[in-house]
C-alpha atoms as a PDB file:
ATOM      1  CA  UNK A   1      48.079 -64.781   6.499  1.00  0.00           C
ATOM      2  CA  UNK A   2      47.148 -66.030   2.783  1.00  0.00           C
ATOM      3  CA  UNK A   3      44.430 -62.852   3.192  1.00  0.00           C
ATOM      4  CA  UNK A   4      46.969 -60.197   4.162  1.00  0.00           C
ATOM      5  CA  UNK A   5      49.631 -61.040   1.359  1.00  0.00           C
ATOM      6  CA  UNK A   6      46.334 -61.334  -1.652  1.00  0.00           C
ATOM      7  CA  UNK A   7      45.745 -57.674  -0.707  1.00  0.00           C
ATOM      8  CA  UNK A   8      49.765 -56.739  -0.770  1.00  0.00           C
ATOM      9  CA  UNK A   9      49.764 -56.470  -4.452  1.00  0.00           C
ATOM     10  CA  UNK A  10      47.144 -54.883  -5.181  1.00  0.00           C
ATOM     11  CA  UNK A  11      48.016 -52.150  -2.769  1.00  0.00           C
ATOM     12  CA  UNK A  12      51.259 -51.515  -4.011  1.00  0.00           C
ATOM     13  CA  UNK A  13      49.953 -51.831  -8.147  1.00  0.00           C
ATOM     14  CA  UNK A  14      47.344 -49.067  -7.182  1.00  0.00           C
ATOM     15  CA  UNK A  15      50.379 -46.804  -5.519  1.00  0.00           C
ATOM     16  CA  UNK A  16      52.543 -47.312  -8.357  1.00  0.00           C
ATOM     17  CA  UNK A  17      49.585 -46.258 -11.026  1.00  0.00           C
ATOM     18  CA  UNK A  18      49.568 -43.019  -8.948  1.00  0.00           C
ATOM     19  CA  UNK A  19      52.943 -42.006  -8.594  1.00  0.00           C
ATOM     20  CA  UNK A  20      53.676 -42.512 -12.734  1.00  0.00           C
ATOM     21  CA  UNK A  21      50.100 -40.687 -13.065  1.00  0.00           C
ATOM     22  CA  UNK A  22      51.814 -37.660 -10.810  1.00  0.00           C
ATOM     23  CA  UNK A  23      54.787 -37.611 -13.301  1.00  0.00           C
ATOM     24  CA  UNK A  24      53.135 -35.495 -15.939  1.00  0.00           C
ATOM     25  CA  UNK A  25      53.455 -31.859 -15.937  1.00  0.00           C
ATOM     26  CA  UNK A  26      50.850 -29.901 -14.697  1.00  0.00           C
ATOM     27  CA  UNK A  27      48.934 -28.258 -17.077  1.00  0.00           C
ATOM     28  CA  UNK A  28      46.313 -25.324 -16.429  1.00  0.00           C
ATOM     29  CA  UNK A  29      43.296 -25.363 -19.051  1.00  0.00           C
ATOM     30  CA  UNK A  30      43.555 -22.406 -21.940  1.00  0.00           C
ATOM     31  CA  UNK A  31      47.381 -21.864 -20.706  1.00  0.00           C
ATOM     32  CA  UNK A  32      48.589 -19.993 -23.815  1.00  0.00           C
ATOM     33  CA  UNK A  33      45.392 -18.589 -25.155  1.00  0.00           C
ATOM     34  CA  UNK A  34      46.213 -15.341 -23.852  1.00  0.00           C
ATOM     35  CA  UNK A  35      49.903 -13.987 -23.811  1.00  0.00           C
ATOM     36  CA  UNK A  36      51.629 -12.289 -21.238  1.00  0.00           C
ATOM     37  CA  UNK A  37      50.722  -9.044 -22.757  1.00  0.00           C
ATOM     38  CA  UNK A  38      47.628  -6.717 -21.223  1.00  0.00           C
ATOM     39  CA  UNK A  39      44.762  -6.472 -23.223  1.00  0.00           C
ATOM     40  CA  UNK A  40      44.240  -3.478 -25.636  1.00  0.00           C
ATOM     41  CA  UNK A  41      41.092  -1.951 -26.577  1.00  0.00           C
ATOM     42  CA  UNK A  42      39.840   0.165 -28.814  1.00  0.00           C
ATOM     43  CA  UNK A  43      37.801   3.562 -27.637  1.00  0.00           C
ATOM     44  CA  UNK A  44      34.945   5.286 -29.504  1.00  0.00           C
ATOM     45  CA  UNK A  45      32.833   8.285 -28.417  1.00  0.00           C
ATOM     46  CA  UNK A  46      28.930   8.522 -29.566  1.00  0.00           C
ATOM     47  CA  UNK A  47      26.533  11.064 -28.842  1.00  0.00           C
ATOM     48  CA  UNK A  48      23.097   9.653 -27.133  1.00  0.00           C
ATOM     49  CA  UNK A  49      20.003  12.153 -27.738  1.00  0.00           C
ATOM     50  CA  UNK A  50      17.229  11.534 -25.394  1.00  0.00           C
ATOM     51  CA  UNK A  51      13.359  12.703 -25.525  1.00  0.00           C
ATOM     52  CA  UNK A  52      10.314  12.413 -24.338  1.00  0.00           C
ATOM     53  CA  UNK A  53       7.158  11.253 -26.325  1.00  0.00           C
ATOM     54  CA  UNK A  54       4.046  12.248 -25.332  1.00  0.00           C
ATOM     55  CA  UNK A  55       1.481   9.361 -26.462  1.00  0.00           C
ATOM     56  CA  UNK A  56      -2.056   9.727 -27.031  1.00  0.00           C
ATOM     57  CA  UNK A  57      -3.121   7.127 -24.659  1.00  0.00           C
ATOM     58  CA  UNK A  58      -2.436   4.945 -22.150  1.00  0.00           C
ATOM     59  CA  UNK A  59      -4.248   2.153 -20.429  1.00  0.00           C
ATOM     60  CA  UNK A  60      -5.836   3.137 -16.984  1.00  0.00           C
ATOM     61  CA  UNK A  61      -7.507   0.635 -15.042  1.00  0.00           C
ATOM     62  CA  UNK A  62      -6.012  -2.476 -13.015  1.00  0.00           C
ATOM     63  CA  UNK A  63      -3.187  -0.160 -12.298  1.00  0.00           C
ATOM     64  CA  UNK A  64      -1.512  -0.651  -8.746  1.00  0.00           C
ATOM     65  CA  UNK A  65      -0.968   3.622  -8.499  1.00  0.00           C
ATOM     66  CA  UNK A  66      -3.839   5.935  -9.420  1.00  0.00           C
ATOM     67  CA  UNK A  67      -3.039  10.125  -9.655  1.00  0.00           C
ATOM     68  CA  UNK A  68      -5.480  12.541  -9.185  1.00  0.00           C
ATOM     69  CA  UNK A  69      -5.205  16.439  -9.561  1.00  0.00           C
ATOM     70  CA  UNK A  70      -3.012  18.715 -11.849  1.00  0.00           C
ATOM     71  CA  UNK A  71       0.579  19.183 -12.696  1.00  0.00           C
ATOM     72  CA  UNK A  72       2.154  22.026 -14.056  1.00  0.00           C
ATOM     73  CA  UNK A  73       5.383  21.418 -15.985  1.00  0.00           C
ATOM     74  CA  UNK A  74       7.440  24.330 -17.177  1.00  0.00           C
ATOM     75  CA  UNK A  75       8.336  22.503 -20.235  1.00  0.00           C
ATOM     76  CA  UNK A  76       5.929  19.867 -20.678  1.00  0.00           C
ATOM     77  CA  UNK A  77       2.871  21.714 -19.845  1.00  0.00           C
ATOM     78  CA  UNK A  78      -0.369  20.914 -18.133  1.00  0.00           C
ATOM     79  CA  UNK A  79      -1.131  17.214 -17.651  1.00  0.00           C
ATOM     80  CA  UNK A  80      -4.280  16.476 -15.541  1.00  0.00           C
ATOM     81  CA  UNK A  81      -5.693  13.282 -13.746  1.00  0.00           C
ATOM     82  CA  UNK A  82      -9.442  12.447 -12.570  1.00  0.00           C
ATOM     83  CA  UNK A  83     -10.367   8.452 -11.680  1.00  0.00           C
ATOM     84  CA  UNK A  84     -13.807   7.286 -12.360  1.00  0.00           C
ATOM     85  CA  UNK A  85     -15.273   4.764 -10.303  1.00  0.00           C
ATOM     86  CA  UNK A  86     -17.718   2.724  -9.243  1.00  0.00           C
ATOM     87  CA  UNK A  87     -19.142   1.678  -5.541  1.00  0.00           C
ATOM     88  CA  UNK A  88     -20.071  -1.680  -5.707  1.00  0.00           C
ATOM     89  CA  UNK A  89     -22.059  -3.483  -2.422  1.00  0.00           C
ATOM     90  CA  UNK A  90     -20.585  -6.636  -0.662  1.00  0.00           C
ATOM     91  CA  UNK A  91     -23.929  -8.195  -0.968  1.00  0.00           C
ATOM     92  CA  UNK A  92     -26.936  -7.928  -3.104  1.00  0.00           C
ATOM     93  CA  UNK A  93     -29.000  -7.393  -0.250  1.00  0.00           C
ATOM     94  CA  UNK A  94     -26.773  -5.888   2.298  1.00  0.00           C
ATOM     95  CA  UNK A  95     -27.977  -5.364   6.076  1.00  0.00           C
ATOM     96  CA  UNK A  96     -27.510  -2.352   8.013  1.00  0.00           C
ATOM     97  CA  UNK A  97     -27.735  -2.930  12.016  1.00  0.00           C
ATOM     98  CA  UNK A  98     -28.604  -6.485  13.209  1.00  0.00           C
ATOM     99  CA  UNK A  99     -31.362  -7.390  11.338  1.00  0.00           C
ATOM    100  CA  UNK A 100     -32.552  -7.267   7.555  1.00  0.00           C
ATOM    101  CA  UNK A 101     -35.910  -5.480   6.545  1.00  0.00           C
ATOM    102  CA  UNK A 102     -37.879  -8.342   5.989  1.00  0.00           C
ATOM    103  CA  UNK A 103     -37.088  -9.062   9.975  1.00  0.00           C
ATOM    104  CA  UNK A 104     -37.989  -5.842  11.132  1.00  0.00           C
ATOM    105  CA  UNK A 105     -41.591  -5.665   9.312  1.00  0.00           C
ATOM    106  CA  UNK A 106     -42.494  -8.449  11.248  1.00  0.00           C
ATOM    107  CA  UNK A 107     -40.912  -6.914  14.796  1.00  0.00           C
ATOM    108  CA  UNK A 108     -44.666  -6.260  15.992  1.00  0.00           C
ATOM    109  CA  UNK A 109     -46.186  -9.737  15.259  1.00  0.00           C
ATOM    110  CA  UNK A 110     -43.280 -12.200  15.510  1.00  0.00           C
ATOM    111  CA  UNK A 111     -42.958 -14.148  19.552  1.00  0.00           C
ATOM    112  CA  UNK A 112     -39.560 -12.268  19.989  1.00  0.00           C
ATOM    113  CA  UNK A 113     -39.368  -9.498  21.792  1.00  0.00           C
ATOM    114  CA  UNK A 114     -35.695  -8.900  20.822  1.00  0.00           C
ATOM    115  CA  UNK A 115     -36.774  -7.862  17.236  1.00  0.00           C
ATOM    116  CA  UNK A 116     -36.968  -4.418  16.627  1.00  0.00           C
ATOM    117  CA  UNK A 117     -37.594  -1.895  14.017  1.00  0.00           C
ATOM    118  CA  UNK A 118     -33.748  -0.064  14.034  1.00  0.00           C
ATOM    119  CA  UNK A 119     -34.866   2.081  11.287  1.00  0.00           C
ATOM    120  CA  UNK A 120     -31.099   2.577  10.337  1.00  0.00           C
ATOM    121  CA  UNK A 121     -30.484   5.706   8.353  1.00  0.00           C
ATOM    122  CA  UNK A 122     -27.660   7.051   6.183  1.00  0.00           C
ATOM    123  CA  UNK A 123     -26.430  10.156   7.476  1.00  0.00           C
ATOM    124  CA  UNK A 124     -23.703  11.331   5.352  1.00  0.00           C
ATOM    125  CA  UNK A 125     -21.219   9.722   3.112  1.00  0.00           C
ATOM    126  CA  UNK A 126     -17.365  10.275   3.271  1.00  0.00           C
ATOM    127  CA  UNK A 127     -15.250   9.830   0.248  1.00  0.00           C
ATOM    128  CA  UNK A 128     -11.838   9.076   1.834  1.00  0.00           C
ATOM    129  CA  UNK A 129      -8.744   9.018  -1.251  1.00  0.00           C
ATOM    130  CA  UNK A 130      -5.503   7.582   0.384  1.00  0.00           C
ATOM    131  CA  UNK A 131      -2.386   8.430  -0.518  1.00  0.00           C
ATOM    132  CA  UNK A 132       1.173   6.774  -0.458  1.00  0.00           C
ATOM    133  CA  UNK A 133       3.411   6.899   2.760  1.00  0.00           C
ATOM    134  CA  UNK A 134       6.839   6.798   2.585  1.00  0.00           C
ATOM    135  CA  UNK A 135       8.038   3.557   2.743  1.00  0.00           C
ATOM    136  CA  UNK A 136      11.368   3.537   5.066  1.00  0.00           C
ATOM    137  CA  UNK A 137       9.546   6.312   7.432  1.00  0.00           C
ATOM    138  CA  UNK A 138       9.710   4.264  10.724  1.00  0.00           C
ATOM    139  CA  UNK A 139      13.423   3.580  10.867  1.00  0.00           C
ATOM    140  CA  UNK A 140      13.106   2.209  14.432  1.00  0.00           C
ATOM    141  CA  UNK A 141       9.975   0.416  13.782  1.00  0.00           C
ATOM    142  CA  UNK A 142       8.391   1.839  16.775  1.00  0.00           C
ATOM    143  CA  UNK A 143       5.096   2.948  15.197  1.00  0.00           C
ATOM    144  CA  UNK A 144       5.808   6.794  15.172  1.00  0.00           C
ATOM    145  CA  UNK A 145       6.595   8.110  11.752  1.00  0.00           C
ATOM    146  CA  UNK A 146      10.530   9.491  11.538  1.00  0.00           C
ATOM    147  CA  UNK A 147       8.998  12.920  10.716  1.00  0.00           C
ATOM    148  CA  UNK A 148       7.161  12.969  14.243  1.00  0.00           C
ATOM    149  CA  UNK A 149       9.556  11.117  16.300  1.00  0.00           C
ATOM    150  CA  UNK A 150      11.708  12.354  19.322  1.00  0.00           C
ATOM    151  CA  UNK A 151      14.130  10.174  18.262  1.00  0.00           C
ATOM    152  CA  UNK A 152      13.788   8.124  15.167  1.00  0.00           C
ATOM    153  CA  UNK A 153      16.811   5.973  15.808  1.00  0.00           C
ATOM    154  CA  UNK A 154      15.624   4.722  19.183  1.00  0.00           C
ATOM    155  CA  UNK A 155      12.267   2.801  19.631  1.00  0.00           C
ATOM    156  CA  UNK A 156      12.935   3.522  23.450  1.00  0.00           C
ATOM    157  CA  UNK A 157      12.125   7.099  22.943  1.00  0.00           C
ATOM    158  CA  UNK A 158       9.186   9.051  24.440  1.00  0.00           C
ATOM    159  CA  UNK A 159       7.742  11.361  22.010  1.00  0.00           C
ATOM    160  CA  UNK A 160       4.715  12.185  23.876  1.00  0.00           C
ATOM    161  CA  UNK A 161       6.209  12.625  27.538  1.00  0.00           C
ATOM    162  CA  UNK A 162       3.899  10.307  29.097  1.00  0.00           C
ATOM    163  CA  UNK A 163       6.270   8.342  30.833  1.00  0.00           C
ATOM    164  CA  UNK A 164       5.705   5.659  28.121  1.00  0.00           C
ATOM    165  CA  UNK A 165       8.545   4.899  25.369  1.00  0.00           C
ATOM    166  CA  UNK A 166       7.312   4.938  21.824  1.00  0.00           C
ATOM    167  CA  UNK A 167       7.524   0.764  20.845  1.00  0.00           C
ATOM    168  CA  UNK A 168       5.171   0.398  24.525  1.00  0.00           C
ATOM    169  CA  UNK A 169       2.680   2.621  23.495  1.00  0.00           C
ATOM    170  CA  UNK A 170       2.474   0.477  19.827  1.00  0.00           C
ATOM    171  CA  UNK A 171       1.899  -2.787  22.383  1.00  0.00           C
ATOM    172  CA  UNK A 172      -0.635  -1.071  24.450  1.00  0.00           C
ATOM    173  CA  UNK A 173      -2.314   0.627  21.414  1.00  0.00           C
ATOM    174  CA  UNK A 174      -1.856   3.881  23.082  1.00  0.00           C
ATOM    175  CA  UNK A 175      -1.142   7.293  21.462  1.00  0.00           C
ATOM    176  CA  UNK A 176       2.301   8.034  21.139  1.00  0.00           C
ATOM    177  CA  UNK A 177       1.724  11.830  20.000  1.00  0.00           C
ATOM    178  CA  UNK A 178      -0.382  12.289  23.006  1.00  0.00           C
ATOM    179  CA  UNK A 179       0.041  12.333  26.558  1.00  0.00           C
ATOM    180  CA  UNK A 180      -3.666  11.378  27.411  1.00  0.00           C
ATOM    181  CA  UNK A 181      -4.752   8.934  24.518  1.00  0.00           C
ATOM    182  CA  UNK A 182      -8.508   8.919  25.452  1.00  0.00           C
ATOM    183  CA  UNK A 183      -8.877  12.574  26.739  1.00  0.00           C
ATOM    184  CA  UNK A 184     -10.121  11.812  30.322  1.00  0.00           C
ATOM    185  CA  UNK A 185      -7.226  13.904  31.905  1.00  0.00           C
ATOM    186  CA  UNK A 186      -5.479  10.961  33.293  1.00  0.00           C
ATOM    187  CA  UNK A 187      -1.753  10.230  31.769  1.00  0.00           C
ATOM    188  CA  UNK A 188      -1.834   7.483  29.862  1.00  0.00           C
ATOM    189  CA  UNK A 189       1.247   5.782  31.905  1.00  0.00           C
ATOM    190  CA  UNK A 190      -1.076   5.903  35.013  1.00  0.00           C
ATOM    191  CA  UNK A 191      -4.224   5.263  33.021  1.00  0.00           C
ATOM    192  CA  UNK A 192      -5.560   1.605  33.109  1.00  0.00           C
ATOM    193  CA  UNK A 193      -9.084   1.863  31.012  1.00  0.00           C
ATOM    194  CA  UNK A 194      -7.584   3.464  27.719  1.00  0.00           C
ATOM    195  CA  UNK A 195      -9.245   1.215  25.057  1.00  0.00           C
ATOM    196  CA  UNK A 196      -6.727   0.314  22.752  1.00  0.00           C
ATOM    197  CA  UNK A 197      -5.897   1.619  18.917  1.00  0.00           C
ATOM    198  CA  UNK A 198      -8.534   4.478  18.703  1.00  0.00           C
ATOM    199  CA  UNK A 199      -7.387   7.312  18.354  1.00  0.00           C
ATOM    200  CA  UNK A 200      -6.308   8.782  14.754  1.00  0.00           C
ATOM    201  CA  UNK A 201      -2.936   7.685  13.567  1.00  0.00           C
ATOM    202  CA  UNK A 202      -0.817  10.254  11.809  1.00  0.00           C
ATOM    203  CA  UNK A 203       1.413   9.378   8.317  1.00  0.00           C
ATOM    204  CA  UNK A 204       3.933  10.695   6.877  1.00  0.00           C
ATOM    205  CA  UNK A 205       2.699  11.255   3.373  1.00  0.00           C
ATOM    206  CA  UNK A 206       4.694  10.954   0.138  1.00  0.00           C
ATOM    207  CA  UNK A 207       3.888  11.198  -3.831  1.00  0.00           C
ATOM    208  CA  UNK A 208       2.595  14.928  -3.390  1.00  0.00           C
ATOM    209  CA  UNK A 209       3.428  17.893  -5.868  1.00  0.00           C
ATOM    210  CA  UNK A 210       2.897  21.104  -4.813  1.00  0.00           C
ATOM    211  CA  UNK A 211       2.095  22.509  -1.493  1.00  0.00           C
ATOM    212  CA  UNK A 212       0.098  20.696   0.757  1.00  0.00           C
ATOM    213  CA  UNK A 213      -1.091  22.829   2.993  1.00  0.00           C
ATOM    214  CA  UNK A 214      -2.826  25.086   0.354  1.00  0.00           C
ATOM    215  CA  UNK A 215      -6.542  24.056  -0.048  1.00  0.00           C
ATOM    216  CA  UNK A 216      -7.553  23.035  -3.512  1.00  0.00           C
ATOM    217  CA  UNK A 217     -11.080  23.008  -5.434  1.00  0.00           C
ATOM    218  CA  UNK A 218     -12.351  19.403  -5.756  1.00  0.00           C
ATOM    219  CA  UNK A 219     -15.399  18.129  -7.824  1.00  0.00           C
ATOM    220  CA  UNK A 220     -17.342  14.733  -7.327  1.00  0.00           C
ATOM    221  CA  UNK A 221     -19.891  14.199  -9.864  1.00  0.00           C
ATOM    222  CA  UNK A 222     -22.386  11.586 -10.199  1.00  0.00           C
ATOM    223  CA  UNK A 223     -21.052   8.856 -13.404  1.00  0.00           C
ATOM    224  CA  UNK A 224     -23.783   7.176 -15.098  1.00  0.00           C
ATOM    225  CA  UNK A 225     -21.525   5.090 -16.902  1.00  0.00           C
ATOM    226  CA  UNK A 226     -21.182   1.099 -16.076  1.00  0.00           C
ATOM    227  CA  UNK A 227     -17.572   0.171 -15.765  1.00  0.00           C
ATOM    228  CA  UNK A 228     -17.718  -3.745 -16.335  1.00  0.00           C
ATOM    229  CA  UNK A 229     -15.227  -5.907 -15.665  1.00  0.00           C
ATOM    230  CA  UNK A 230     -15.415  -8.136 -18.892  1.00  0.00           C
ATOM    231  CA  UNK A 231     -14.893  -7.361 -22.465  1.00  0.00           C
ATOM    232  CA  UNK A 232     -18.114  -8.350 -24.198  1.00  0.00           C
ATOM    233  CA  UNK A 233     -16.265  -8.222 -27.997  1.00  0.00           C
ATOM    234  CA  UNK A 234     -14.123 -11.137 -26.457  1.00  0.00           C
ATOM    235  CA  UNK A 235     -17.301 -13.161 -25.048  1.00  0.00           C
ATOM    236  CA  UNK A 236     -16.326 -11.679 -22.036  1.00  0.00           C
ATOM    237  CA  UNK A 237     -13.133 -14.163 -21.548  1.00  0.00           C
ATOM    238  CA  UNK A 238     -10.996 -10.966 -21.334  1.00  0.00           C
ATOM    239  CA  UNK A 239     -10.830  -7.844 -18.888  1.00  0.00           C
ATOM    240  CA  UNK A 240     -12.066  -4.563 -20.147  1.00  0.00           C
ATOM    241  CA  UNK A 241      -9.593  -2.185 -20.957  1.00  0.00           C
ATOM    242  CA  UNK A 242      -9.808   1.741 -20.452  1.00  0.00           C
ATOM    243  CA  UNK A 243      -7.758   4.465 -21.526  1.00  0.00           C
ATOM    244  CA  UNK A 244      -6.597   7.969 -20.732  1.00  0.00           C
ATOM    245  CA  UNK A 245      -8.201   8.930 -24.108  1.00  0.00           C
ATOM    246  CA  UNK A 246     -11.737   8.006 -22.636  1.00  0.00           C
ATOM    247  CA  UNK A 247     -13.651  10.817 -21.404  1.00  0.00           C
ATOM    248  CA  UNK A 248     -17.242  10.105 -18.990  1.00  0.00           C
ATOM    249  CA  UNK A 249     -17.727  13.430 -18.219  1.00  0.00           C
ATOM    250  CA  UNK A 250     -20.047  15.640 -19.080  1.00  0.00           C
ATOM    251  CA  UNK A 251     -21.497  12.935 -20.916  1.00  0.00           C
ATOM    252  CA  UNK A 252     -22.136   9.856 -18.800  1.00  0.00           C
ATOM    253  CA  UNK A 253     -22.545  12.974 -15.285  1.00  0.00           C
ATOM    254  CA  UNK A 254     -25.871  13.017 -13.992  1.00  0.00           C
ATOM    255  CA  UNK A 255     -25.423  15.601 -11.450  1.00  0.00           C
ATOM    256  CA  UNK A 256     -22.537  16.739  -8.965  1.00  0.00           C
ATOM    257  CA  UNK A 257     -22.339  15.594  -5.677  1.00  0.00           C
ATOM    258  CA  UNK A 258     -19.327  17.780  -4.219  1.00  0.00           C
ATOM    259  CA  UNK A 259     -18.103  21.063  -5.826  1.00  0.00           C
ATOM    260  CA  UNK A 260     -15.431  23.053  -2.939  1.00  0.00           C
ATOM    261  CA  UNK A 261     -12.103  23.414  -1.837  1.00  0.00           C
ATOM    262  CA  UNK A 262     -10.860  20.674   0.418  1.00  0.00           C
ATOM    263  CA  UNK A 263      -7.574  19.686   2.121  1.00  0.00           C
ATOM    264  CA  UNK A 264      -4.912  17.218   2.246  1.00  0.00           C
ATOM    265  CA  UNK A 265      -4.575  15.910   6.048  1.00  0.00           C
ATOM    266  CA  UNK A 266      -2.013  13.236   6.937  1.00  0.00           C
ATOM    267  CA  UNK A 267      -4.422  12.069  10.426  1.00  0.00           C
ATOM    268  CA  UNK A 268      -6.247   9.573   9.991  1.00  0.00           C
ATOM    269  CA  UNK A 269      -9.968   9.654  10.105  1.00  0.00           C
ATOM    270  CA  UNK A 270     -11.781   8.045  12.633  1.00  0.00           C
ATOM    271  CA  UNK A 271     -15.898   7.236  11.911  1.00  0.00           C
ATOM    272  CA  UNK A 272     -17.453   5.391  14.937  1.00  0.00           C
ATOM    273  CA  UNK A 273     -20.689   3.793  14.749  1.00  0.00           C
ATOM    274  CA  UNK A 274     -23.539   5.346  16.044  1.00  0.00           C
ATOM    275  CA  UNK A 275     -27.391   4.067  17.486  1.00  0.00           C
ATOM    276  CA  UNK A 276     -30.038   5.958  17.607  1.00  0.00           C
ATOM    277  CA  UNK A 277     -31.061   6.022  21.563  1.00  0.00           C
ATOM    278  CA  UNK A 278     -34.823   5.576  20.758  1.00  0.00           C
ATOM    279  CA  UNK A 279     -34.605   1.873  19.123  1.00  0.00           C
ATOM    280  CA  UNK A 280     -32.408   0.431  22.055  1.00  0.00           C
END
């Protein structure tokens, strides 16, 4: 009982303190700062001039966009874009086919009879440029571009007819622009033995001026020029830097390598290894 009446007091002090506390007006912070009148502002007018500058150069590697070709402005004029390059190997020593060279010298004499002489040979070389896609082309995610689709709204949608929707053929790695993916005649709903993702995809392509569909002259020429990666005046702790004011051609051009007319295609191009039947 002694407990109960020691914490009595207490009690009642603390709920005394709070109700004279709660007997001040309450006050909100910055209350007569502003009156009860609207703001009123002043209003001026300026004229803004804007203009472009063209500026003799401007850095050109590490960039995350390259542009190739020519643009013709009616008021800016002629501005014209070319990349240099360089093809550099994975490997010092690279290996083409299953074994190196030094192997196959010794494919007559060594105790395998697995080791052969594969005698690999380039054929041809493809220079393939990409170019940007649009990026919101494949509203229903279903793998077929919006400009291609039956139905770009509805991943359930059968472009192709085959009796397969769009999003099905992307999980079986089928075509969705064509009925028969691998050509055997067989639809590719009733076809079992269609091996998956290979057949050319087709974009959408974006970032091109002019008419696509017109072929244009393009020239490859051989650059004797090394493009290193490190600045040697800065002990080669810093990149290199290049600039649009740079020019390696005719200069640092050995000899040309491609000189026609070529076209833009948005299908993807397909290069499958080939053997050559006499070293199977």
């Amino acid at each position: 009982m002694n407990l109960l009446k020691g914490l009595r007091w207490p009690t009642l002090l603390a709920m005394l303190l709070l109700a004279v506390s709660c007997e001040e007006d309450i006050t909100t912070i910055g209350a007569g700062v502003v009156g009860g009148e609207p703001f009123t502002a002043n209003r001026a007018e300026y004229d803004v001039f804007a203009y472009n500058k063209k500026i003799e150069a401007v850095r050109t590697n590490k960039l995350p966009v390259y542009q190739i070709g020519n643009f013709n402005d009616p008021i800016y004029g002629k501005t014209e874009a070319s990349i240099t390059t360089q093809v550099q190997l994975s490997s010092a020593n690279p290996i083409f086919g299953n074994y190196s060279a030094a192997v196959e010298e010794t494919a007559d004499t060594d105790s395998s009879t697995l080791t052969i002489k594969e005698e690999e040979t380039v054929n041809e070389v493809t220079l393939f440029i990409p170019f940007l896609t649009n990026p919101k082309g494949d509203r229903d995610l279903d793998g077929v571009a919006d400009e291609y689709d039956a139905d770009p709204d509805d991943a359930n949608s059968d472009t192709d007819g085959d009796g397969l929707t769009d999003v099905q053929e992307q999980s079986l790695g089928t075509d969705p622009l064509n009925e028969d993916t691998d050509g055997d005649g067989t639809n590719d709903a009733e076809d079992a033995e269609t091996s998956p993702n290979r057949f050319p995809v087709k974009y959408d392509l974006d970032s091109i001026y002019g008419n696509r569909d017109i072929p244009f002259n393009f020239k490859v020429e051989r650059s004797t020029y090394f493009l290193r990666d490190l600045d040697p005046n800065s002990n080669f702790q810093e990149a290199q830097q290049y600039y649009s004011s740079q020019q390696f051609s005719p200069d640092f051009v050995s000899d040309v390598l491609f000189d026609g007319p070529v076209e833009i295609t948005n299908v993807e191009e397909l290069i499958f290894q080939e053997d050559d039947p006499e070293t199977e």
